[in-house]
N, C-alpha and C. Protein backbone atom coordinates (compact mmCIF):
# COMPACT_ATOMS: atom_id res chain seq x y z
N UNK A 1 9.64 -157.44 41.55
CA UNK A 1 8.67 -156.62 40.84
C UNK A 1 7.37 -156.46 41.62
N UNK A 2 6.76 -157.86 42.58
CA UNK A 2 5.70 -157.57 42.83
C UNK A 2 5.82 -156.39 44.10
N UNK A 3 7.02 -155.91 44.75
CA UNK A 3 6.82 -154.88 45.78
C UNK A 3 6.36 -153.34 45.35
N UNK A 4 6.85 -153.37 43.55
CA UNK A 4 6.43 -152.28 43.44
C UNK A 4 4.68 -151.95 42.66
N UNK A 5 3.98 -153.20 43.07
CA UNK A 5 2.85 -153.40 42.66
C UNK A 5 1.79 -152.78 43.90
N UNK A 6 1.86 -153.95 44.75
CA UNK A 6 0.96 -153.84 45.68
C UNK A 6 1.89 -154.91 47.01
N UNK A 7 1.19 -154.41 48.08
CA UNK A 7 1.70 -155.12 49.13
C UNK A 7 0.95 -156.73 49.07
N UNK A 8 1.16 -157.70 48.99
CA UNK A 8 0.47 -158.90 49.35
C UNK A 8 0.92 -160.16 50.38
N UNK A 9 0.08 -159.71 51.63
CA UNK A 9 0.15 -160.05 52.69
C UNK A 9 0.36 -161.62 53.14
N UNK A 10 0.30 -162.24 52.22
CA UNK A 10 0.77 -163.91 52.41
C UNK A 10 1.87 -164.32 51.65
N UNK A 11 2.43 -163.83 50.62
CA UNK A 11 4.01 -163.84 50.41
C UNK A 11 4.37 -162.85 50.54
N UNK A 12 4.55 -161.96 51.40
CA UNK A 12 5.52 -160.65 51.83
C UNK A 12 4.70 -159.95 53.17
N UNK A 13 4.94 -161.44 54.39
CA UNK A 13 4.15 -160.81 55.40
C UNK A 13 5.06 -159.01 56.11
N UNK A 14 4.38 -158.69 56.98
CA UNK A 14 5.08 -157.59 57.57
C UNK A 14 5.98 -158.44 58.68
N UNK A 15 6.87 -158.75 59.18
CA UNK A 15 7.50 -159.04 59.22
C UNK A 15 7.89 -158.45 61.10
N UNK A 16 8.18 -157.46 61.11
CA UNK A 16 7.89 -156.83 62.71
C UNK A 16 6.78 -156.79 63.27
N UNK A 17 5.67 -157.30 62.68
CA UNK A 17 4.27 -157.37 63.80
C UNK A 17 4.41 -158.80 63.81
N UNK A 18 5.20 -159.85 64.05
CA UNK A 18 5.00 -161.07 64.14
C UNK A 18 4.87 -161.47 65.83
N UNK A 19 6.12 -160.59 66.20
CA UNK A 19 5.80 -160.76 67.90
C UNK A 19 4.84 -160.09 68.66
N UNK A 20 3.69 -159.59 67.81
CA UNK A 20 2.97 -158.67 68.79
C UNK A 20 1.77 -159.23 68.35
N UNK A 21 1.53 -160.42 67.78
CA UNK A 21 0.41 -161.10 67.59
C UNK A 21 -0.49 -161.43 68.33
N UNK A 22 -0.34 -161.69 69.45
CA UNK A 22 -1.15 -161.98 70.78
C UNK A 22 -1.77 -160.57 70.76
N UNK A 23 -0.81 -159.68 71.14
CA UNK A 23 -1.50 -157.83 71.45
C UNK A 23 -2.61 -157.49 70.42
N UNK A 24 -2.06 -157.88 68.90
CA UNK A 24 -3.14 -157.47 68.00
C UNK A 24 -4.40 -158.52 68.28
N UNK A 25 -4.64 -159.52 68.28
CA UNK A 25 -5.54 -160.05 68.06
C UNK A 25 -6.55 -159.84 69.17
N UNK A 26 -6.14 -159.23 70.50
CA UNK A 26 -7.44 -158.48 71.52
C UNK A 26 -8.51 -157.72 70.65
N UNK A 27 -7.99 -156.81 69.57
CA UNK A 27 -9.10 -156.19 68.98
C UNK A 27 -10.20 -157.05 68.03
N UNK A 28 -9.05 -158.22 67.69
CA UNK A 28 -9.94 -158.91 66.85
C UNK A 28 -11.13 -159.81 67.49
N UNK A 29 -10.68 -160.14 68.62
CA UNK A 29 -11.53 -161.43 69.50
C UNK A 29 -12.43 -160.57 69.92
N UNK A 30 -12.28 -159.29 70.44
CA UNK A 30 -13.39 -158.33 71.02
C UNK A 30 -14.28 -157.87 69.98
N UNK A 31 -13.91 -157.89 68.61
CA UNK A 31 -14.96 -157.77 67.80
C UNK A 31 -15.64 -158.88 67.86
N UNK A 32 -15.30 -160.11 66.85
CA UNK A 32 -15.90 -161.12 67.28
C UNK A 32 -16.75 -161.75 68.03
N UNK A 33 -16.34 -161.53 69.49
CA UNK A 33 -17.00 -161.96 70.48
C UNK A 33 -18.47 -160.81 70.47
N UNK A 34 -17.83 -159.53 70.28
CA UNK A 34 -19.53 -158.44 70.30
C UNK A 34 -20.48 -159.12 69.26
N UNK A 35 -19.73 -159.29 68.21
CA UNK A 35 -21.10 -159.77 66.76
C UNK A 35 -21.49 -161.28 67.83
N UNK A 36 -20.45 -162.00 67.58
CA UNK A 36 -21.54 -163.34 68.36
C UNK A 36 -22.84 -163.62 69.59
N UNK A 37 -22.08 -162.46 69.94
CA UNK A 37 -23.19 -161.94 71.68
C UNK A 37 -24.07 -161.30 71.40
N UNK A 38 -23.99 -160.49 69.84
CA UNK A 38 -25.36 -159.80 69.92
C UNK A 38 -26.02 -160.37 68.83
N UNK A 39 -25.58 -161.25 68.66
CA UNK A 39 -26.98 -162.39 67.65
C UNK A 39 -27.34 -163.21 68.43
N UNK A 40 -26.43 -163.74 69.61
CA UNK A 40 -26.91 -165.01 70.46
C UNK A 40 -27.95 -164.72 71.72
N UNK A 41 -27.70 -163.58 71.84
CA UNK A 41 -28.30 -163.02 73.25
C UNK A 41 -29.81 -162.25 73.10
N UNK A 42 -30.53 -162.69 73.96
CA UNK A 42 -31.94 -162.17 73.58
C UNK A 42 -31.78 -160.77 74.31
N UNK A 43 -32.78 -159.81 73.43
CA UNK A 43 -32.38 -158.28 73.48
C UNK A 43 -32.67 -157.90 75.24
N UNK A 44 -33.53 -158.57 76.07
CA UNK A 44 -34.15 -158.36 77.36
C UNK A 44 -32.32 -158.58 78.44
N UNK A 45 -31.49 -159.43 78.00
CA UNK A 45 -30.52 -159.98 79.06
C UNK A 45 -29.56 -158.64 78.57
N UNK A 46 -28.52 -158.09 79.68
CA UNK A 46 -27.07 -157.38 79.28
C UNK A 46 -26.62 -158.02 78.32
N UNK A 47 -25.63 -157.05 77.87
CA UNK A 47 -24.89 -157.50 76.82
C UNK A 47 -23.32 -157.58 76.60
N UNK A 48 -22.89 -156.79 77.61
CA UNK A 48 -21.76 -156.75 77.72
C UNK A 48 -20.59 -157.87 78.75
N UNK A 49 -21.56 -158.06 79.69
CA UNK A 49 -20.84 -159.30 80.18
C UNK A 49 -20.40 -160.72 79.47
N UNK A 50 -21.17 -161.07 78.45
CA UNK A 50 -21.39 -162.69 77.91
C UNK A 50 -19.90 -162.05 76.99
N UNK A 51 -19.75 -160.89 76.50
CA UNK A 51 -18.97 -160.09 75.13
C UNK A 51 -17.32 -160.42 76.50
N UNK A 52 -17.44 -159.95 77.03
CA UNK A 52 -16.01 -160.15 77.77
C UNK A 52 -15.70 -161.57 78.89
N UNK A 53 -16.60 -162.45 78.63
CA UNK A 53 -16.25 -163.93 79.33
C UNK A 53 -15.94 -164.43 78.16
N UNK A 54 -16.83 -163.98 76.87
CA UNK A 54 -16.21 -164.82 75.44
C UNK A 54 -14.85 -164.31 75.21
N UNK A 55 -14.37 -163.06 75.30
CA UNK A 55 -13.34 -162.48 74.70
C UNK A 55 -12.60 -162.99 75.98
N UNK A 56 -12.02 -163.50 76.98
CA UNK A 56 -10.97 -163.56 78.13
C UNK A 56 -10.90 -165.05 77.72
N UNK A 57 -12.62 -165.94 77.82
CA UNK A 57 -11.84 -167.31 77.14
C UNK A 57 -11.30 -167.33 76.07
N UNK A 58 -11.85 -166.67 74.90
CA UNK A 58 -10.49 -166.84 73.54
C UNK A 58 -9.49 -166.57 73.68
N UNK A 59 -8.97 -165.34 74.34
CA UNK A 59 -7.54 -164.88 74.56
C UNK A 59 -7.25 -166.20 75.39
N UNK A 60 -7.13 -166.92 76.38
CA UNK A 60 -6.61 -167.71 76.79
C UNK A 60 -6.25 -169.11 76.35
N UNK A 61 -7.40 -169.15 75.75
CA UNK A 61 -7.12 -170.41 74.89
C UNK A 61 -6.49 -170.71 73.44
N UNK A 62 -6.20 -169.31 72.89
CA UNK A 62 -5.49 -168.82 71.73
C UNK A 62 -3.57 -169.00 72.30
N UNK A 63 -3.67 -168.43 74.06
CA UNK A 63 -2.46 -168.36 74.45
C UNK A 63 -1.94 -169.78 74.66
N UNK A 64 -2.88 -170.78 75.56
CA UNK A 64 -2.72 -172.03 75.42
C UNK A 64 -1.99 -172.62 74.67
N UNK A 65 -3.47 -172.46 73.33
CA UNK A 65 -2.82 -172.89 72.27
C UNK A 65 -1.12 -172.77 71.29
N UNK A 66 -0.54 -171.35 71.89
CA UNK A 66 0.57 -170.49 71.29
C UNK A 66 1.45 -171.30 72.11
N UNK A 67 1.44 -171.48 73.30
CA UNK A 67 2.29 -172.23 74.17
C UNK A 67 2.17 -173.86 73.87
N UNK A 68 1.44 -174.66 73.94
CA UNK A 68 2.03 -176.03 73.29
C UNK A 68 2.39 -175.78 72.05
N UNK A 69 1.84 -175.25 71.40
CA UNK A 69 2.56 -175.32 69.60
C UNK A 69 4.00 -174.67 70.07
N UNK A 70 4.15 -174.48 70.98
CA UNK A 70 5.94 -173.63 70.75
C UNK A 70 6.49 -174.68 71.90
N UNK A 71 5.60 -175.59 72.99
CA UNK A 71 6.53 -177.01 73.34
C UNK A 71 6.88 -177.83 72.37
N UNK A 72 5.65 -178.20 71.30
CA UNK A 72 5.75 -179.04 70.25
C UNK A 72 6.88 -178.47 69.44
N UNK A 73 7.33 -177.51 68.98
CA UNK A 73 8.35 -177.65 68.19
C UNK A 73 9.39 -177.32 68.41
N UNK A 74 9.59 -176.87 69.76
CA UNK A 74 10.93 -176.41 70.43
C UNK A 74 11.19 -177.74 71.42
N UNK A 75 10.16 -178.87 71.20
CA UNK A 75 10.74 -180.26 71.95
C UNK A 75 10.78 -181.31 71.72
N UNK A 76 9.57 -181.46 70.97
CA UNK A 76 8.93 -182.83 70.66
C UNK A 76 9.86 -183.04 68.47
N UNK A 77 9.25 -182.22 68.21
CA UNK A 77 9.82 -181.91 67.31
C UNK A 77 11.55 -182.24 66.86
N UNK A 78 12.24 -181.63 67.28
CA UNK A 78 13.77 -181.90 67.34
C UNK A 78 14.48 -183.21 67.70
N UNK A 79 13.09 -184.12 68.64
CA UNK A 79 13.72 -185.40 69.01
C UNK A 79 13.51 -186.38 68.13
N UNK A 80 12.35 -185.82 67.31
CA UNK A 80 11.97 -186.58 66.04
C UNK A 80 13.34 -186.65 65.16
């Protein structure tokens, strides 16, 4: 019944954007990273450089992160 209500996104995720999670979340970190850079940064310095060293370290460390969580349970995990 609830599909013909409304869509609700934490019990009835979408289901085909699961592998493209990394791809989507560039837009999200690049927002992010702009609001944080332009409250942190005094108006006299650029602004766009600090916005894309923040956004390349999150993407990487988001990927990091995606890669041990998928050693941990594709290794460590199973021997348990």
């Amino acid at each position: 019944m609830t599909f013909l209500i409304a869509w609700i996104p934490f019990l009835e995720p979408m289901h085909f954007l699961q592998s493209a999670w990394l791809v989507l979340s560039i837009p999200l970190v690049i927002g992010i990273s702009m609001v944080h850079k332009a409250i942190q940064t005094p108006e006299h310095k650029p602004w766009w450089p600090p916005v894309g060293i923040m956004s390349v370290q999150v993407m990487l460390g988001l990927a990091a992160l995606a890669f041990v969580l998928d050693l941990f349970v594709l290794w460590v995990i199973p021997v348990l």
